[in-house]
Structures are given as structure tokens and as C-alpha cells.
C-alpha atoms as a PDB file:
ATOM      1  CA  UNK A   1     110.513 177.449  95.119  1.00  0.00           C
ATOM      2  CA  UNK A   2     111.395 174.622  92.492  1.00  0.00           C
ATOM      3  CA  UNK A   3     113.943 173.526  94.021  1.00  0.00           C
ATOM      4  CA  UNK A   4     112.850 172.141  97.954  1.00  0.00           C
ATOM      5  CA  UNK A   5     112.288 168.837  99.050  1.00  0.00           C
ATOM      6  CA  UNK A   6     108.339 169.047 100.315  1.00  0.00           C
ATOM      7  CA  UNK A   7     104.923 169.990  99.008  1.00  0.00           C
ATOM      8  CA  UNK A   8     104.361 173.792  99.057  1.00  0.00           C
ATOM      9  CA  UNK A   9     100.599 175.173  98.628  1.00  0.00           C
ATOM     10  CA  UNK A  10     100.473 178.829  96.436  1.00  0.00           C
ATOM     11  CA  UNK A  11      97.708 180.915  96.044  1.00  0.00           C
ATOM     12  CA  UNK A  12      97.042 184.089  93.130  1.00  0.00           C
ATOM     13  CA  UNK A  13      96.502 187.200  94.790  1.00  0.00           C
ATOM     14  CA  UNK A  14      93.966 189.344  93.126  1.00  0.00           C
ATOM     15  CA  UNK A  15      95.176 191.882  91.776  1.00  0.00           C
ATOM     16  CA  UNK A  16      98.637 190.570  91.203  1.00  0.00           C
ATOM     17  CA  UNK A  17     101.172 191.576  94.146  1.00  0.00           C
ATOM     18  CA  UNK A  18     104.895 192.159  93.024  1.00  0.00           C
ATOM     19  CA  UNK A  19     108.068 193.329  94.640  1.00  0.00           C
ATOM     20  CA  UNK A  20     111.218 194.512  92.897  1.00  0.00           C
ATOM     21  CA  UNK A  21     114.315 193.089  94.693  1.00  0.00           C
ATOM     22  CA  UNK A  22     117.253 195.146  94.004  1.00  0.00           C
ATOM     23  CA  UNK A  23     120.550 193.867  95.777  1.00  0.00           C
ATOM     24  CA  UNK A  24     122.835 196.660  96.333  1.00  0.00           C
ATOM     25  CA  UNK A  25     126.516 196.885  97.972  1.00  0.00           C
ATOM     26  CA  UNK A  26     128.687 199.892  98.539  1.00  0.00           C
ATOM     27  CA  UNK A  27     132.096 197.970  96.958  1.00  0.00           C
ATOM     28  CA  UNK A  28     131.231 194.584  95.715  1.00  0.00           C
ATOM     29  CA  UNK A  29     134.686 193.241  96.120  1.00  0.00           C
ATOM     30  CA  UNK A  30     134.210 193.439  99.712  1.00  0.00           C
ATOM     31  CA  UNK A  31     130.981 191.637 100.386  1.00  0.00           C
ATOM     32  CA  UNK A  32     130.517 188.942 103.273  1.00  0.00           C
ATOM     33  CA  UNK A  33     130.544 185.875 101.977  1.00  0.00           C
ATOM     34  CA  UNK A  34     126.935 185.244 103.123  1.00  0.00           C
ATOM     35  CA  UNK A  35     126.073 188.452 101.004  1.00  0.00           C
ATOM     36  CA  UNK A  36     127.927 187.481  97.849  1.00  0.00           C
ATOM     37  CA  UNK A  37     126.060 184.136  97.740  1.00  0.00           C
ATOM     38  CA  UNK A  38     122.666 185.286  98.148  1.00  0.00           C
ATOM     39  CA  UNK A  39     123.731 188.255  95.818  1.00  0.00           C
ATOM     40  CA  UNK A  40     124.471 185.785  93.202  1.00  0.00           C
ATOM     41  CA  UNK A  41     121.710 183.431  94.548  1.00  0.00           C
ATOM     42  CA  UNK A  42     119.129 186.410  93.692  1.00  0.00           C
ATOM     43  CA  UNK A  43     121.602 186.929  90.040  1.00  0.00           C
ATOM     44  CA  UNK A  44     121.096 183.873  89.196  1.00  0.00           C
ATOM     45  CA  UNK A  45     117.523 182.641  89.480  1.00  0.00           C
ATOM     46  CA  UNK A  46     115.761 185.688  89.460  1.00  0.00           C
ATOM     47  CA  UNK A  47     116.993 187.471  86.018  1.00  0.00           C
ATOM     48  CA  UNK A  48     114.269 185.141  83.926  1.00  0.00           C
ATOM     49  CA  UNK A  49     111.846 186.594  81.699  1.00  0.00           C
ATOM     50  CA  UNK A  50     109.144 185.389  83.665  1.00  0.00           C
ATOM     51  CA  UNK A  51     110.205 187.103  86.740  1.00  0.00           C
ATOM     52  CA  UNK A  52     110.181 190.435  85.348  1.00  0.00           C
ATOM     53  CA  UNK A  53     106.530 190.974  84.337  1.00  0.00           C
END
């Protein structure tokens, strides 16, 4: 959430919450073109170190 144009409060949760998102497509050379641009949306930004602990 770097990247939008207006204040945004966040909060810890205690304990920690996660999720694991996982994009998955039967034949990638046949996505939508809304799916292949928030499947490279999610490629993109979320692949970080500090996503994955």
C-alpha cells in the first residue's frame, strides 16, 4: 500500500495474521488480460523478502 495517493491507518494484529496468495491458471498463455496483470501485479511486488516471513 506504498504506492496510493491518501493517508492509510494500519494496525499489528496480535499474534501476527498471514495469508499465502498463490495465483494459479490452468494454461498461462491464455489468461484474460485482467488476470495476467494482476498475476504479474501479485509477481511483481509480492516476491520480496519481507513478504515471505
Amino acid at each position: 500500500m506504498r504506492d496510493i495517493p491518501y493517508d492509510v491507518d494500519c494496525y499489528l494484529t496480535e499474534p501476527r495474521a498471514s495469508r499465502i496468495i498463490g495465483p494459479a491458471v490452468m494454461n498461462p498463455e491464455f489468461m484474460a488480460p485482467a488476470v495476467r496483470t494482476m498475476y504479474n501485479h501479485i509477481i511483481k511486488n509480492y516476491q520480496e523478502e519481507e513478504f515471505r516471513n
